[in-house]
Protein backbone atom coordinates (compact mmCIF):
# COMPACT_ATOMS: atom_id res chain seq x y z
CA UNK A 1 96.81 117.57 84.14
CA UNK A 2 99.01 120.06 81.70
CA UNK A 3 97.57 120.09 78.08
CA UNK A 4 100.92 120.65 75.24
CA UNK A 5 103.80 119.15 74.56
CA UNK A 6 106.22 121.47 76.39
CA UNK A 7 106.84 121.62 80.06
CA UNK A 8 108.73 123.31 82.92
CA UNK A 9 108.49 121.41 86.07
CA UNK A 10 109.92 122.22 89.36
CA UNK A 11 111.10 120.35 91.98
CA UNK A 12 111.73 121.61 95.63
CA UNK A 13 112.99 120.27 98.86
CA UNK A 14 113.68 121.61 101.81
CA UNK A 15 116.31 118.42 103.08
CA UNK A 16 118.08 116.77 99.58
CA UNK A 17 119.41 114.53 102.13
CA UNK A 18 116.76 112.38 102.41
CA UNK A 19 116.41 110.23 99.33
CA UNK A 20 114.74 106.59 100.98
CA UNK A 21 112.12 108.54 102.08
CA UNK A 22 111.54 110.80 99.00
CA UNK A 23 108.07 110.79 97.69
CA UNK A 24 107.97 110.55 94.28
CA UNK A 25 105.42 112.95 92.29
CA UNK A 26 103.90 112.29 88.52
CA UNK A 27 102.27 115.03 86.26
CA UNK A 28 100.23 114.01 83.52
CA UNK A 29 100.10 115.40 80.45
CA UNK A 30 98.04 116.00 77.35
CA UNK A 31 99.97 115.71 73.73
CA UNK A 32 99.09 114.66 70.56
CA UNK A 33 95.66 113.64 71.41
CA UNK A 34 97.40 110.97 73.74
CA UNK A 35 98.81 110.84 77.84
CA UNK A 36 101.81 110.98 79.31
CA UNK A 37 103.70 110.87 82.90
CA UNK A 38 106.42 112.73 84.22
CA UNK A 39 108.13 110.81 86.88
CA UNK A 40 110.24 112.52 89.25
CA UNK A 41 111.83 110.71 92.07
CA UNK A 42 114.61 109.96 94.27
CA UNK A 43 116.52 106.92 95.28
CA UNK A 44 119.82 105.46 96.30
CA UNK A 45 121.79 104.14 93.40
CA UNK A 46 124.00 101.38 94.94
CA UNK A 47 125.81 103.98 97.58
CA UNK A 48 124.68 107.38 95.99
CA UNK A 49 121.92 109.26 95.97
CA UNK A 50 119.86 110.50 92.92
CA UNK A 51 117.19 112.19 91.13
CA UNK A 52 115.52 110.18 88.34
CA UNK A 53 112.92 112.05 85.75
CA UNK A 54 111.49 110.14 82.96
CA UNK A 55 108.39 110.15 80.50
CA UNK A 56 105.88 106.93 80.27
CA UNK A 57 103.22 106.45 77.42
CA UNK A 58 99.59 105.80 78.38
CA UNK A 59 99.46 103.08 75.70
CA UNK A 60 101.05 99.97 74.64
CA UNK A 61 105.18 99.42 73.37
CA UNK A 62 104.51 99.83 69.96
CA UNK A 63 102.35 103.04 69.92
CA UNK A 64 104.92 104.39 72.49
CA UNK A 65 107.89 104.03 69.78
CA UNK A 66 106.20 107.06 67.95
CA UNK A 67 107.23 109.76 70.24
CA UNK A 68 110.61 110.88 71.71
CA UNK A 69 110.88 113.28 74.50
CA UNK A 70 113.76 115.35 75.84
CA UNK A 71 114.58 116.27 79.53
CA UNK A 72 116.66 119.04 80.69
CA UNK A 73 117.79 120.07 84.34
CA UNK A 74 120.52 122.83 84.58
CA UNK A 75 121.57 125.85 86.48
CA UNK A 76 125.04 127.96 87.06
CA UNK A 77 125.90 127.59 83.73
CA UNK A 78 125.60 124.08 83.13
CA UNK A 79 122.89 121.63 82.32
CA UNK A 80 122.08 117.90 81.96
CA UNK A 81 119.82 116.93 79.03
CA UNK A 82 118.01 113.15 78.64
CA UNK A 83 116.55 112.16 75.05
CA UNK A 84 114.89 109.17 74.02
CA UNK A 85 111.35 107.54 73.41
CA UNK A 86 108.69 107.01 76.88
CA UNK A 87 108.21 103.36 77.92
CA UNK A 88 104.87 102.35 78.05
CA UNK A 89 103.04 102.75 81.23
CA UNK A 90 102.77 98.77 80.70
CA UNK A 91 106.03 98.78 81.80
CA UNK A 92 106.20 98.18 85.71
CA UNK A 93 107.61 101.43 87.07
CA UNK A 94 110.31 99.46 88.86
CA UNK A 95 111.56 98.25 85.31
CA UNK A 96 111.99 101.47 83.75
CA UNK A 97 113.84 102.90 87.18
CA UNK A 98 115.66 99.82 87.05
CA UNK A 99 117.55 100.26 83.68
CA UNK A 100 118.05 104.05 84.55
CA UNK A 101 116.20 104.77 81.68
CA UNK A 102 115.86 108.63 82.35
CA UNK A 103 117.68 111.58 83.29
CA UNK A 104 119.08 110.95 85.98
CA UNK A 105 121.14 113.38 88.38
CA UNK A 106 123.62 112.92 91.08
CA UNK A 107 122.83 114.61 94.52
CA UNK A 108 125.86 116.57 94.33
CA UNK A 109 125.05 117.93 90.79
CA UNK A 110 121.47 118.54 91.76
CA UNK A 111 122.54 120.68 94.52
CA UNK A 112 125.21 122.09 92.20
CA UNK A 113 122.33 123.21 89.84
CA UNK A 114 119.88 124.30 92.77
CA UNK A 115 122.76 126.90 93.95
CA UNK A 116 122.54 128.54 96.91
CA UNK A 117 123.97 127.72 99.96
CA UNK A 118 123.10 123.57 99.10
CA UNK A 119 120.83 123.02 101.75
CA UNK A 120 117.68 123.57 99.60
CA UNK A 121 117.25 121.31 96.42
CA UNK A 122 115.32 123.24 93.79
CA UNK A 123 115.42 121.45 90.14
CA UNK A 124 113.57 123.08 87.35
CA UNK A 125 112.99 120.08 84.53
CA UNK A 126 111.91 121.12 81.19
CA UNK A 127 111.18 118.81 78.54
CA UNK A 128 109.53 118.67 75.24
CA UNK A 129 107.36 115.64 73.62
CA UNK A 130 107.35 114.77 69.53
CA UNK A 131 105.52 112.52 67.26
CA UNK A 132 108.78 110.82 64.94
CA UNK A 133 108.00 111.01 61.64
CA UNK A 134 106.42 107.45 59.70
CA UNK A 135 107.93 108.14 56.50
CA UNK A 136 107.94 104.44 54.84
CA UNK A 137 110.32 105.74 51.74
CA UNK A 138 113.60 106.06 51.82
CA UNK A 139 115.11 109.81 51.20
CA UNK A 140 117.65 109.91 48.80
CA UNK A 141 121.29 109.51 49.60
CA UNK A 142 120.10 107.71 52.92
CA UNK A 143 119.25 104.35 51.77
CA UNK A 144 121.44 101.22 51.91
C-alpha cells in the first residue's frame, strides 16, 4: 500500500507482445483518509493491443464524485495525460474497462515512450489524486 496522493508507477515487460495473457497488477493507495486502486493492464481493443491505467474509489458513486485524479505516461519528448473522477470499486472492473474509462495507450505508442530498441516495454505512470472543492455558493461572475 502507498500512503499520499502522488504516485510514480512503473510498468515493465520483457515481451509487449503479449497482451491476452498480460497480468494485470493494482496498487492501493492511501489519500485523504480514504483508498484507492491503480489498475494497470493490457488487452486487445477490437484488433489492437493496449495498455489501460485507471483509478477506482473504495466507496460508493456518490462519495467517489469528490475526487479527480490525473494520469500521465510519456517519454522521448512526448506524453499522454488522462483526467477525470475514479469509479467506484462498486463498479464491476469489466464496466469501467469496458467504456475505456482511463488512460489508455496504444502498443505502438507505449513502445514509442519505453524507447530503446522496442523490444522491452517500460511505462512510468504518474498520477496525482484531489478532493474537488464543495463550495455550495456561487462565485461571482460565474452564476447563471
Amino acid at each position: 500500500m502507498h500512503s499520499g496522493c502522488t504516485f510514480n508507477h512503473r510498468y515493465v515487460k520483457s515481451n509487449p507482445t503479449e497482451v491476452e495473457n498480460a497480468t494485470w497488477m493494482l496498487t492501493v493507495f492511501h489519500c485523504f483518509g480514504q483508498y484507492f486502486c491503480l489498475h494497470f493492464e493490457a488487452f486487445q481493443l477490437e484488433t489492437s493491443p493496449v495498455y489501460m491505467a485507471f483509478l477506482r474509489f473504495m466507496g460508493d458513486d456518490r462519495d467517489a464524485k469528490n475526487y479527480s485524479y490525473s494520469l500521465e505516461v510519456g517519454g522521448n519528448g512526448r506524453k499522454l495525460t488522462f483526467e477525470g473522477s475514479p469509479r467506484s470499486i462498486r463498479d464491476s472492473h469489466k464496466k469501467v474497462k469496458d467504456s475505456h474509462d482511463g488512460l489508455i495507450i496504444y502498443r505502438n505508442m507505449a513502445l514509442f515512450f519505453s524507447g530503446g530498441d522496442r523490444k522491452e516495454l517500460k511505462l512510468r505512470v504518474t498520477g496525482r489524486i484531489w478532493k474537488e472543492q464543495q463550495n455550495s455558493e456561487c462565485t461571482p461572475n460565474m452564476c447563471s
